[in-house]
N, C-alpha and C. Protein backbone atom coordinates (compact mmCIF):
# COMPACT_ATOMS: atom_id res chain seq x y z
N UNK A 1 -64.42 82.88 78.97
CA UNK A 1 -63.92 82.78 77.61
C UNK A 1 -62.86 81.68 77.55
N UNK A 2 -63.45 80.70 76.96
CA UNK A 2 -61.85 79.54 76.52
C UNK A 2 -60.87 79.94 75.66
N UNK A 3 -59.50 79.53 76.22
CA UNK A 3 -58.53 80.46 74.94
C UNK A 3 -58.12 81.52 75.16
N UNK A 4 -58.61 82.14 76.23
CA UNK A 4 -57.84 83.74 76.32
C UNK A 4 -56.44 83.53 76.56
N UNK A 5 -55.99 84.46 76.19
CA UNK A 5 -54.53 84.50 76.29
C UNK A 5 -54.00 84.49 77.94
N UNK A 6 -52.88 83.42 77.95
CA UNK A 6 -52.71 83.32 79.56
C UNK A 6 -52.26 84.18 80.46
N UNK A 7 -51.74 85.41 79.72
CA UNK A 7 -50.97 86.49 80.46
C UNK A 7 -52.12 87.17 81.77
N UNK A 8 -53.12 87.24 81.25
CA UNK A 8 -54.25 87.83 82.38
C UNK A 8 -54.67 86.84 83.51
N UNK A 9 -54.46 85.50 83.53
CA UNK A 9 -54.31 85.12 84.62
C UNK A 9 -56.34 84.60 84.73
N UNK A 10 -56.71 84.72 85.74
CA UNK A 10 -58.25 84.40 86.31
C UNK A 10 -59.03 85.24 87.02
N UNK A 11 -58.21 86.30 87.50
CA UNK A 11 -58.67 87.26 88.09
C UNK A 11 -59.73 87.95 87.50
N UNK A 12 -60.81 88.37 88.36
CA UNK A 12 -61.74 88.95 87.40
C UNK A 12 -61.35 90.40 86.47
N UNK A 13 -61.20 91.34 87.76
CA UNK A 13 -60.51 92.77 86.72
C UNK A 13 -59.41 92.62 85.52
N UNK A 14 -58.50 91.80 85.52
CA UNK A 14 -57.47 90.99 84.70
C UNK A 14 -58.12 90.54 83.45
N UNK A 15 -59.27 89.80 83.61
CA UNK A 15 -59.87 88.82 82.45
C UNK A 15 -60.40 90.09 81.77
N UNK A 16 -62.00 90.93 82.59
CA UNK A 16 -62.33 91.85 81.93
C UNK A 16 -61.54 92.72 80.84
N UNK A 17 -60.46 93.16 81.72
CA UNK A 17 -59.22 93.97 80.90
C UNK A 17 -59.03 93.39 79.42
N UNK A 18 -58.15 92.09 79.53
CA UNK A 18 -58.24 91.07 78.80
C UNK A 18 -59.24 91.32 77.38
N UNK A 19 -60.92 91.14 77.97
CA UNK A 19 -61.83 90.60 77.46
C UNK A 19 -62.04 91.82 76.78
N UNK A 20 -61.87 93.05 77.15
CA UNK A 20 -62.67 94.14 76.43
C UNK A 20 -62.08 95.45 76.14
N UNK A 21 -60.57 95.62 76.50
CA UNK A 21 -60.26 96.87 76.08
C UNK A 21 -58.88 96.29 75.57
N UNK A 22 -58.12 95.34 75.61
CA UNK A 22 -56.75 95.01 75.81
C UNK A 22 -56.47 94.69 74.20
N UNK A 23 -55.72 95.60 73.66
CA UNK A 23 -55.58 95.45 72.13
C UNK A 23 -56.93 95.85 70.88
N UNK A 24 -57.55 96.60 71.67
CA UNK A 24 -58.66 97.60 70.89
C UNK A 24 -58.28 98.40 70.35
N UNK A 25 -57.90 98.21 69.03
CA UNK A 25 -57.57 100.04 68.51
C UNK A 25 -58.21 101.59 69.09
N UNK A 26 -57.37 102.08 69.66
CA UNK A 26 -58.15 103.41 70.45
C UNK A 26 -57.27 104.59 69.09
N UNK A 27 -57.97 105.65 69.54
CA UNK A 27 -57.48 106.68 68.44
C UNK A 27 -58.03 107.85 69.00
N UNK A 28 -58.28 107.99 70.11
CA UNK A 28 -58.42 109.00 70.73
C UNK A 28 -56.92 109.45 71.94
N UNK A 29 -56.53 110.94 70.71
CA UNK A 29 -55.25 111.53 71.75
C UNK A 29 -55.29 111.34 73.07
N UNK A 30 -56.05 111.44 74.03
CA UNK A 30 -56.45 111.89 74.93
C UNK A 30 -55.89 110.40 76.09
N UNK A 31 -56.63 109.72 75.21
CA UNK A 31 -57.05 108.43 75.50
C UNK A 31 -55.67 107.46 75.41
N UNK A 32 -54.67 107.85 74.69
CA UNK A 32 -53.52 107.23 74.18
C UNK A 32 -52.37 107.71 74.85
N UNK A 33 -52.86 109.02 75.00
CA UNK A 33 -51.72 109.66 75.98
C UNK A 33 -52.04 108.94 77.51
N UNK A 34 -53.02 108.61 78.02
CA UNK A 34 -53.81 107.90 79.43
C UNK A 34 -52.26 106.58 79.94
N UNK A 35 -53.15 105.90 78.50
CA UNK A 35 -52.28 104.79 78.69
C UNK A 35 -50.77 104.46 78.69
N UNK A 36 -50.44 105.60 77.75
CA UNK A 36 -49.03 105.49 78.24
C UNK A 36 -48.37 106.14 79.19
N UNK A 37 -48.87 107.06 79.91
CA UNK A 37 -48.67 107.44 81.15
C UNK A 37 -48.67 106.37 82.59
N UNK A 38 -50.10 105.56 82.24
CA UNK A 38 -49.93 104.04 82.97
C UNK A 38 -49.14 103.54 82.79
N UNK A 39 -48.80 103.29 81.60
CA UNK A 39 -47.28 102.10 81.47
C UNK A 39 -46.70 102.21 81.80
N UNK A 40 -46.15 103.58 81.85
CA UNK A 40 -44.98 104.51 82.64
C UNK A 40 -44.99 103.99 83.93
N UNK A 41 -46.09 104.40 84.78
CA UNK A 41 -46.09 104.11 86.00
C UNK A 41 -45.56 102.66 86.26
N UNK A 42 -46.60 101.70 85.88
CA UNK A 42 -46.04 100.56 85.62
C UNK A 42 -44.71 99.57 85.59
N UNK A 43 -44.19 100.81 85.03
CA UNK A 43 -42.39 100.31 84.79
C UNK A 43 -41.89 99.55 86.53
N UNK A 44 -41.83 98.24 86.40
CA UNK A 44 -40.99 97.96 87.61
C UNK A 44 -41.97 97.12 88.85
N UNK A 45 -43.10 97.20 88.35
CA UNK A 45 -44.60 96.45 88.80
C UNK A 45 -45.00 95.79 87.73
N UNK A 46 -46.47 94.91 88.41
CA UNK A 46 -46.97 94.21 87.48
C UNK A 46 -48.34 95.04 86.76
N UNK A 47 -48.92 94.77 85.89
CA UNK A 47 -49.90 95.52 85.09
C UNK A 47 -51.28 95.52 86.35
N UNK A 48 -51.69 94.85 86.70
CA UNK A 48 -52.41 94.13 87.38
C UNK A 48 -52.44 95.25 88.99
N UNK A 49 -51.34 95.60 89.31
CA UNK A 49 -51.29 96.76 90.19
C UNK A 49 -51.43 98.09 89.94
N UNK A 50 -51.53 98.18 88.52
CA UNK A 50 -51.64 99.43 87.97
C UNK A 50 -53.45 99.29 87.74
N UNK A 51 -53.87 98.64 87.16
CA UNK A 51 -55.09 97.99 87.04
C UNK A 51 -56.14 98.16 87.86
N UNK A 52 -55.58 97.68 89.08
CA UNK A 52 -56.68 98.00 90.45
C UNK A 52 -56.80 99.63 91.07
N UNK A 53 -55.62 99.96 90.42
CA UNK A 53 -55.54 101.80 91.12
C UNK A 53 -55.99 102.44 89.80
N UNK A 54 -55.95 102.37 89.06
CA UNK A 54 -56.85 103.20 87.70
C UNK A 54 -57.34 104.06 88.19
N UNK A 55 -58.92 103.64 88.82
CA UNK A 55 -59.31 105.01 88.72
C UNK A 55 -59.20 105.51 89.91
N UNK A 56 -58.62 105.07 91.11
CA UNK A 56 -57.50 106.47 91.88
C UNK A 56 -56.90 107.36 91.10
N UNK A 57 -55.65 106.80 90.05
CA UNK A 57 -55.20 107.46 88.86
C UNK A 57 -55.85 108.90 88.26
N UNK A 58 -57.12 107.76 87.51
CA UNK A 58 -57.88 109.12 87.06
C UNK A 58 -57.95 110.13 87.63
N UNK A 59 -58.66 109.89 89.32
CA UNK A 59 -58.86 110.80 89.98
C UNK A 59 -58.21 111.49 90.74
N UNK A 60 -57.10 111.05 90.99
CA UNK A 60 -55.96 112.26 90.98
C UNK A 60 -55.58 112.74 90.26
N UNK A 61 -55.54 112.77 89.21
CA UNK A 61 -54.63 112.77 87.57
C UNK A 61 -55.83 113.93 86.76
N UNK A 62 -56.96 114.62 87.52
CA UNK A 62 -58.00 114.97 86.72
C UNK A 62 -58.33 114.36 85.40
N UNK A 63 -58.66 113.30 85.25
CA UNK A 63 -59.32 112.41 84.47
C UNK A 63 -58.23 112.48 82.94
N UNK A 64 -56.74 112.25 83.66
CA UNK A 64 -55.77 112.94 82.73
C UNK A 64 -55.89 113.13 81.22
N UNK A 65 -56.29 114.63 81.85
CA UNK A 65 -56.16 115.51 81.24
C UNK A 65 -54.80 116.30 80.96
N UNK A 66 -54.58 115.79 79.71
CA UNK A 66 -52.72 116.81 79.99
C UNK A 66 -52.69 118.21 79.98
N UNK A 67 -53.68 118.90 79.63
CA UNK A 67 -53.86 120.71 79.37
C UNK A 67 -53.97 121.17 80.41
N UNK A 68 -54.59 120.22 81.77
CA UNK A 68 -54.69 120.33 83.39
C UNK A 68 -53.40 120.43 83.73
N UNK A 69 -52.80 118.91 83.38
CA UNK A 69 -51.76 118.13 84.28
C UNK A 69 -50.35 119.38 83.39
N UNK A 70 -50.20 119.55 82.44
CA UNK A 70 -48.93 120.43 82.14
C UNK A 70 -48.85 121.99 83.13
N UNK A 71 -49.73 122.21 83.71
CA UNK A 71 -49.83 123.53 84.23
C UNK A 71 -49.13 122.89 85.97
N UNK A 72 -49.25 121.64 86.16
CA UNK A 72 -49.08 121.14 87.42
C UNK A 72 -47.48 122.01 87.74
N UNK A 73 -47.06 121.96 89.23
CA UNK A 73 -45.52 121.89 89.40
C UNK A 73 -45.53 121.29 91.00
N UNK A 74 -44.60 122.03 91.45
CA UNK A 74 -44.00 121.13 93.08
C UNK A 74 -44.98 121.07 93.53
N UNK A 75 -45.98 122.04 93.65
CA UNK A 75 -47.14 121.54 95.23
C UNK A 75 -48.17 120.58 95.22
N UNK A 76 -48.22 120.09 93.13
CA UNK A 76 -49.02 119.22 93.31
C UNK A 76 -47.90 117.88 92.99
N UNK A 77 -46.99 117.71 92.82
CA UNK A 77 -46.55 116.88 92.86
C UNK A 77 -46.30 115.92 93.92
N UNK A 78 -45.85 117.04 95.43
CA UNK A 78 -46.09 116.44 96.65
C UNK A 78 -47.65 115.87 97.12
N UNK A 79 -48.67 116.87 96.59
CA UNK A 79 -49.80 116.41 97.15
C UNK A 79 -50.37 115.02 96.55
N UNK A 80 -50.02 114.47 95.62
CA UNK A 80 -49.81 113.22 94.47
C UNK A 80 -48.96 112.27 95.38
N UNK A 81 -47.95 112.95 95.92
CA UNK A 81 -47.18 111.84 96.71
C UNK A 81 -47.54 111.40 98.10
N UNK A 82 -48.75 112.13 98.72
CA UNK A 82 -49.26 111.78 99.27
C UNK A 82 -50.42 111.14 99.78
N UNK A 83 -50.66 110.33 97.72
CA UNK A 83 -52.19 109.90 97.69
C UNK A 83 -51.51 108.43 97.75
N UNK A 84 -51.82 107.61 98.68
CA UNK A 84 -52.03 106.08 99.19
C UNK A 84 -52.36 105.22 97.49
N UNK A 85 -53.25 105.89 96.89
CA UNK A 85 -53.82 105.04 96.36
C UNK A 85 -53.37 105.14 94.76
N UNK A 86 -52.36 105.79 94.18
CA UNK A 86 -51.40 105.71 93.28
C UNK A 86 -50.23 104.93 93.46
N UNK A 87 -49.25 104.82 92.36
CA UNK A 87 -48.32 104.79 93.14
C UNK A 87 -47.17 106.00 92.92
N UNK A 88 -46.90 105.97 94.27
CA UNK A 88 -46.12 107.33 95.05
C UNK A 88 -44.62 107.17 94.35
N UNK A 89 -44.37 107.71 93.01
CA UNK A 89 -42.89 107.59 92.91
C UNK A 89 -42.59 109.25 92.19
N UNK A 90 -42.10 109.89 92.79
CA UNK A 90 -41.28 111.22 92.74
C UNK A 90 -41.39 111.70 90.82
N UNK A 91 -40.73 110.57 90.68
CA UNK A 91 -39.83 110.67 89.12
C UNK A 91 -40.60 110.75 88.35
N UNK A 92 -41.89 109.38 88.29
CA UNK A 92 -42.94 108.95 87.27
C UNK A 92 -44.02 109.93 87.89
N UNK A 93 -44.08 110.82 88.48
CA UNK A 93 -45.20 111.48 88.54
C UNK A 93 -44.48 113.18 87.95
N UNK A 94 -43.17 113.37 88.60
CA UNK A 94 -42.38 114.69 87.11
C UNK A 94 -42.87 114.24 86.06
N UNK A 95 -41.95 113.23 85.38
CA UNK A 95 -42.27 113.04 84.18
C UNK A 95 -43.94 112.94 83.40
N UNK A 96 -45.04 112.92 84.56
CA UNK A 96 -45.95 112.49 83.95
C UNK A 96 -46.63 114.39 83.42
N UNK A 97 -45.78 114.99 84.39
CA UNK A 97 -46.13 116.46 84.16
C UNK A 97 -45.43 117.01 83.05
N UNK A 98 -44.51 116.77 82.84
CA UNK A 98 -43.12 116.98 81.91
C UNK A 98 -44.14 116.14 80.19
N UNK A 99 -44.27 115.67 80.38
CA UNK A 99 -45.31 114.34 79.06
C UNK A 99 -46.31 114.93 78.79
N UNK A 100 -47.34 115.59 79.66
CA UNK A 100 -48.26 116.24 79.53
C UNK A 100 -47.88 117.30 78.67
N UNK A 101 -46.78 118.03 79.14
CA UNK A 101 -46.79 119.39 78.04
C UNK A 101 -45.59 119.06 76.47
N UNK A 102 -45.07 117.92 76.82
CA UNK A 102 -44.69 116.97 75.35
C UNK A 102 -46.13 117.05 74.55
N UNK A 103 -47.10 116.18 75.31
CA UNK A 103 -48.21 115.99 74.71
C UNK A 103 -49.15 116.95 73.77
N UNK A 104 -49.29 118.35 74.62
CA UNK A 104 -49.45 119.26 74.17
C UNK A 104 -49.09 120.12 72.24
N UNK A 105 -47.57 119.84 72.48
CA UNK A 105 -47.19 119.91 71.58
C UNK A 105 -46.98 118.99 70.16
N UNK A 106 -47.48 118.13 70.54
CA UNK A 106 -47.54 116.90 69.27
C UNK A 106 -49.26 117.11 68.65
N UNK A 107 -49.68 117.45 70.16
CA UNK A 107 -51.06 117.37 69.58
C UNK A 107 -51.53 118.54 69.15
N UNK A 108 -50.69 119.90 69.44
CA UNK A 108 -50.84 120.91 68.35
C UNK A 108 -50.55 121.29 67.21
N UNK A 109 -49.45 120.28 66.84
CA UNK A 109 -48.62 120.04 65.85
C UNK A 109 -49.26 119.31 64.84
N UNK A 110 -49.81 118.36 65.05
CA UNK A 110 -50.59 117.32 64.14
C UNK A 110 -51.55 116.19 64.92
N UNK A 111 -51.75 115.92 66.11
CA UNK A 111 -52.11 115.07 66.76
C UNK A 111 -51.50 114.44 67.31
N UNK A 112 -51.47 113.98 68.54
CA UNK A 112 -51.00 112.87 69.27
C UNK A 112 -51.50 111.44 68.32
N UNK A 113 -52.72 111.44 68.19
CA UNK A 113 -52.90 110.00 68.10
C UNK A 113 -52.28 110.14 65.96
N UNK A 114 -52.56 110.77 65.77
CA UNK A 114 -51.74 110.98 64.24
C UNK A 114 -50.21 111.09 64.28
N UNK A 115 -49.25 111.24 65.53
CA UNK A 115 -48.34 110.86 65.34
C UNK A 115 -48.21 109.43 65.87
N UNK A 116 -48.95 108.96 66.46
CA UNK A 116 -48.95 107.41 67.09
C UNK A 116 -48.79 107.10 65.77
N UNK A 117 -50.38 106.83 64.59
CA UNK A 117 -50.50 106.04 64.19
C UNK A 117 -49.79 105.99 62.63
N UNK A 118 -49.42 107.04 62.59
CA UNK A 118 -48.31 106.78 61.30
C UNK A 118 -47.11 106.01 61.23
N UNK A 119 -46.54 105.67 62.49
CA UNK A 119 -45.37 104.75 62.58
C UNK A 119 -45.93 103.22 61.89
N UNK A 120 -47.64 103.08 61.94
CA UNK A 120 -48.30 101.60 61.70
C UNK A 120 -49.46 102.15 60.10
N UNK A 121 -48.60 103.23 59.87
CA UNK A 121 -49.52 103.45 58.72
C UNK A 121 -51.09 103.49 59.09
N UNK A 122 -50.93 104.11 60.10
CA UNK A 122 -53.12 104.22 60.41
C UNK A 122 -53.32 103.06 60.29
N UNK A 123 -52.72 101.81 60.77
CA UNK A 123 -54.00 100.31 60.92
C UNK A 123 -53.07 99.63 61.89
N UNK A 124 -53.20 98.90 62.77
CA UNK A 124 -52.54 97.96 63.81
C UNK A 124 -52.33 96.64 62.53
N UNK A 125 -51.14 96.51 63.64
CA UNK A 125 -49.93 95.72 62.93
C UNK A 125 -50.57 94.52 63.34
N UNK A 126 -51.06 93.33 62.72
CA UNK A 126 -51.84 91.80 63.04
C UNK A 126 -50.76 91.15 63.08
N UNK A 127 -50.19 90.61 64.24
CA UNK A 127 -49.05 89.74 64.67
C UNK A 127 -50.07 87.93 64.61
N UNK A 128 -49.17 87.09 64.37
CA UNK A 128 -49.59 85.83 64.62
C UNK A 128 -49.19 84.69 65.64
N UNK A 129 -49.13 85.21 66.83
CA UNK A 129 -48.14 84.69 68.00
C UNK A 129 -49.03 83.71 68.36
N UNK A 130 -48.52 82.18 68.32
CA UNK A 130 -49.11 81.07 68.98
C UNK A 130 -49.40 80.95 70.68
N UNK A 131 -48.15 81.61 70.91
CA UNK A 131 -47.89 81.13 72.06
C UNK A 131 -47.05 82.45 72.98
N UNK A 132 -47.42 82.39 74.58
CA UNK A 132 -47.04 83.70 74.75
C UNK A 132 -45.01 84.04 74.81
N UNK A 133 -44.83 82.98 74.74
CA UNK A 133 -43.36 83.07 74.24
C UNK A 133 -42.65 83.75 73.21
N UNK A 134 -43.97 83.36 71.91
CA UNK A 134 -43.00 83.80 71.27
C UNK A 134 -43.46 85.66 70.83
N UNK A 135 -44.02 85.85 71.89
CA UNK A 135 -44.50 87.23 71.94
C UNK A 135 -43.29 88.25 72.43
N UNK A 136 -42.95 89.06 71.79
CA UNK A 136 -41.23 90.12 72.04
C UNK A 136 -41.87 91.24 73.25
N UNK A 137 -41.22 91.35 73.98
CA UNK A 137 -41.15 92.19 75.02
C UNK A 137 -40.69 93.80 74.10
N UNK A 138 -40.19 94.04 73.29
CA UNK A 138 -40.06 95.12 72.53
C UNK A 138 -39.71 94.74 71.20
N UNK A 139 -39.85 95.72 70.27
CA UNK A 139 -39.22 95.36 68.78
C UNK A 139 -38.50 96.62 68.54
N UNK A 140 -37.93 96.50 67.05
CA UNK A 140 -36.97 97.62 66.50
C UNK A 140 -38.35 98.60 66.47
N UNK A 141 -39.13 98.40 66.13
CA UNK A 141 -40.29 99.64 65.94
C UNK A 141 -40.75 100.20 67.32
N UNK A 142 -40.57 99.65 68.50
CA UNK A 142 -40.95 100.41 69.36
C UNK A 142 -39.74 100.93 70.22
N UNK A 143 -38.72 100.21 69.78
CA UNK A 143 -37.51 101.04 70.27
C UNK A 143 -37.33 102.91 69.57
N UNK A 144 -37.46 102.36 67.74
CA UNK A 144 -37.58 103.87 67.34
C UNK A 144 -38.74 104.69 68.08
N UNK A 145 -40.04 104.06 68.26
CA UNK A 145 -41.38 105.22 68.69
C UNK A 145 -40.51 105.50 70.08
N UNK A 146 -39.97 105.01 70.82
CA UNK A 146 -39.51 105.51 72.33
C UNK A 146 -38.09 106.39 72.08
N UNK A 147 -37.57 106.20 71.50
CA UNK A 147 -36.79 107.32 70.92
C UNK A 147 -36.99 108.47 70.52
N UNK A 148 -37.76 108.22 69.96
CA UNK A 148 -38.88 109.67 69.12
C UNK A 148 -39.46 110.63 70.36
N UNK A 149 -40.59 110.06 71.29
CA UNK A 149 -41.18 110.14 71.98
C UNK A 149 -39.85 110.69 73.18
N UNK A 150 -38.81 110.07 73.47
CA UNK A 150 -37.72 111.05 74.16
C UNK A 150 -37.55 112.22 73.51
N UNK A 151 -36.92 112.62 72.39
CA UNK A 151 -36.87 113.76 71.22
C UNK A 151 -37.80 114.78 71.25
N UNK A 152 -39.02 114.40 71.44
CA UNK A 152 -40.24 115.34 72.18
C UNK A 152 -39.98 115.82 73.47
N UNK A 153 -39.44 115.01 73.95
CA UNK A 153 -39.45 114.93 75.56
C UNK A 153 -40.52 114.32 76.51
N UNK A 154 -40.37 112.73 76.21
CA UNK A 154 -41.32 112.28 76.85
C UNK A 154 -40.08 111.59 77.49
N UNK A 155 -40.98 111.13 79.12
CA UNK A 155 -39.52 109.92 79.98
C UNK A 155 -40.94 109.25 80.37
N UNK A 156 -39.57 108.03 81.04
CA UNK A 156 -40.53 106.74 81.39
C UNK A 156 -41.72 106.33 79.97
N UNK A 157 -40.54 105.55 78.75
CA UNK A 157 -41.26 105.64 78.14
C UNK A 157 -39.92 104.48 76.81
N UNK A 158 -39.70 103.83 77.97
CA UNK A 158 -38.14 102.89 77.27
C UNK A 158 -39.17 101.96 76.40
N UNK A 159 -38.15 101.58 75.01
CA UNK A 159 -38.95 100.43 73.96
C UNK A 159 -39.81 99.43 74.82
N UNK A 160 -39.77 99.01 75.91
CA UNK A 160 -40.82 97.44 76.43
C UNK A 160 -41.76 98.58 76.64
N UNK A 161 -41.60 99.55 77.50
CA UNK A 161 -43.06 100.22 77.93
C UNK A 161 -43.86 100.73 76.56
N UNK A 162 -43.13 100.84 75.75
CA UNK A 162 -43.80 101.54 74.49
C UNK A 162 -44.80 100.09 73.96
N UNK A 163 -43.63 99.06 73.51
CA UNK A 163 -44.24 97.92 73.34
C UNK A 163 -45.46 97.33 73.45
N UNK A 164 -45.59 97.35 74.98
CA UNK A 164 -46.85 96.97 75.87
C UNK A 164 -47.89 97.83 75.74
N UNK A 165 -47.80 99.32 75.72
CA UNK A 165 -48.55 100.21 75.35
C UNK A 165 -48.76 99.99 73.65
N UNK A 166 -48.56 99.87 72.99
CA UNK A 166 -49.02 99.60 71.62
C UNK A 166 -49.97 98.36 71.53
N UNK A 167 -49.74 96.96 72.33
CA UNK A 167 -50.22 96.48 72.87
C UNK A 167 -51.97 96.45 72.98
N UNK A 168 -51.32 97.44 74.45
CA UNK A 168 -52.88 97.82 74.81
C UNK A 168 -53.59 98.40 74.26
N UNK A 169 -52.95 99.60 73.35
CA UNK A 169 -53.86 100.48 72.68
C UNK A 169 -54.45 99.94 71.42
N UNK A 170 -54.26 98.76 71.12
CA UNK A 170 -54.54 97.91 69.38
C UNK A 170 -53.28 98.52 69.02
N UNK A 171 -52.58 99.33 68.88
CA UNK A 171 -51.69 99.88 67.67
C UNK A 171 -51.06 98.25 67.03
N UNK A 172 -50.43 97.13 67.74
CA UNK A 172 -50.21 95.99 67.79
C UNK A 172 -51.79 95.01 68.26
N UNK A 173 -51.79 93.91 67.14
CA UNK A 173 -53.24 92.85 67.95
C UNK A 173 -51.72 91.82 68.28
N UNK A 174 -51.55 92.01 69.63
CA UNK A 174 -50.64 90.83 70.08
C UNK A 174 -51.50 89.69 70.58
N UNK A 175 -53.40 89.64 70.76
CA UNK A 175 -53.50 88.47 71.14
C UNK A 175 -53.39 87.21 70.22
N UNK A 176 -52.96 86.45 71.41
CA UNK A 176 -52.47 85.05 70.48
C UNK A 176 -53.49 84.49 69.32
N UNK A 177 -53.52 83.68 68.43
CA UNK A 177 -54.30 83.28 67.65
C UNK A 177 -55.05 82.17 67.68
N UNK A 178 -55.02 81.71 69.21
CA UNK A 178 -55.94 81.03 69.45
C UNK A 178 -57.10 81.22 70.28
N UNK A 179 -56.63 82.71 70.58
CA UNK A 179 -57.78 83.57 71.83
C UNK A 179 -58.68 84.42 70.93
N UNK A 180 -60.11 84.02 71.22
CA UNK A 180 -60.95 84.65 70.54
C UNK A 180 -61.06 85.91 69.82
N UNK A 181 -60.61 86.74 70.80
CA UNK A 181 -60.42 88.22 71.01
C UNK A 181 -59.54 88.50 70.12
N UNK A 182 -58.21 87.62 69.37
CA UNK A 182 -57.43 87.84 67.78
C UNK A 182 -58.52 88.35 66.88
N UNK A 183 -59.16 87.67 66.88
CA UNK A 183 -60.26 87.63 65.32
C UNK A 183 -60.72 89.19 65.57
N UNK A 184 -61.76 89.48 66.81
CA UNK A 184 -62.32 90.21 67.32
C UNK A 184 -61.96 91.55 67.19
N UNK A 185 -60.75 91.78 67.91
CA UNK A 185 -59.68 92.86 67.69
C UNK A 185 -59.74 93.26 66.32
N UNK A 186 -59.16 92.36 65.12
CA UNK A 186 -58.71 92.29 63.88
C UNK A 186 -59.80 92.90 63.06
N UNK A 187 -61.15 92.43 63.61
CA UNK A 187 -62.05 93.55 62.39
C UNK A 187 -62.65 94.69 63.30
N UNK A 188 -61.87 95.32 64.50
CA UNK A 188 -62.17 96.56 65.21
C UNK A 188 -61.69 97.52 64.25
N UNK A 189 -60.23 97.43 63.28
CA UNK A 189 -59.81 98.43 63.15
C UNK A 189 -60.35 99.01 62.12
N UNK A 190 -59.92 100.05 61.76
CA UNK A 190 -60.43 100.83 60.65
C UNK A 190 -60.02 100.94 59.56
C-alpha cells in the first residue's frame, strides 16, 4: 500500500495491523474491552511487542473473556506470570482482573461499548492529520474517558493509553489523510 501511515513501519504483522483492523470502528463490548486491556499492557513498550504476543494473550487470557477473567485471583495470576509468552508484569495483569469485573458492570448497566461510544456521539471522530506530528498523543477527551474509566475502576488506563486505544478501535480515524485507509475507515462507520 503507498501512503500508509509511517507509524507501522514495513514489517509485515505491523503493515497488516495497519492495513486492516487499525482504526476500524469496532462496537463489539467484548471486543473493546480486548483492546484496551492490550494497551494497558502496552504501557511502557512498543505496540509492535504487544502485536506479536496477541494471541499468547488470547490464550492465556481465555479469549478475554471478562465474565472468565473477573472470577480470576492469586493462583492465576502467578500462573500468568509464569507464561514466557505475555508480558509478565504483576500490576497489569491485577488490574486486568480488577477491569474485567469494572467491565462487567458497565456492561450490565448499559453496555460497555454504549458507554464507549457516547463520549463520540455513536460515530468516530474524522481527524485530518497530515502528518504524523501533528497527531496528539492524548486529548482533553481522552483524558476525561480515562478518568471516567478510573471512577469505574479501571487502572492502566492513563489519557495516551486511552488515546491510542480509541485509535485502534475507530472510535478516532487518526489515519493520516494521505493513507488510503483515511477514506476507507471513514465510510466503515455507521
Amino acid at each position: 500500500m503507498e501512503n500508509r501511515c509511517g507509524w507501522c513501519g514495513t514489517e509485515e504483522i505491523y503493515t497488516n495491523y495497519h492495513d486492516t483492523e487499525w482504526g476500524v470502528p469496532e462496537y463489539d463490548s467484548r471486543a473493546l474491552w480486548e483492546k484496551l486491556i492490550l494497551d494497558g499492557f502496552q504501557a511502557g513498550l512498543s505496540w509492535i511487542t504487544i502485536l506479536k504476543k496477541r494471541e499468547v494473550f488470547r490464550e492465556a487470557f481465555e479469549g478475554f473473556d471478562p465474565n472468565i477473567i473477573a472470577s480470576w485471583g492469586e493462583a492465576d495470576v502467578n500462573r500468568l506470570l509464569q507464561n514466557a509468552g505475555i508480558v509478565r508484569h504483576r500490576g497489569k495483569i491485577e488490574a486486568t482482573i480488577g477491569n474485567a469485573r469494572a467491565w462487567q458492570k458497565i456492561e450490565q448497566r448499559e453496555g460497555f461499548d454504549t458507554y464507549l461510544w457516547k463520549y463520540f456521539d455513536g460515530k468516530p471522530l474524522q481527524n485530518e492529520f497530515e502528518t504524523l506530528s501533528d497527531v496528539p498523543g492524548f486529548t482533553p477527551l481522552s483524558t476525561q474517558i480515562s478518568k471516567d474509566l478510573k471512577k469505574e475502576g479501571f487502572r492502566f488506563c492513563g489519557p495516551t493509553i486511552v488515546y491510542a486505544f480509541a485509535q485502534a478501535c475507530g472510535l478516532v480515524n487518526d489515519h493520516l489523510v494521505t493513507c488510503p485507509r483515511h477514506r476507507e475507515v471513514k465510510e466503515l462507520a455507521r
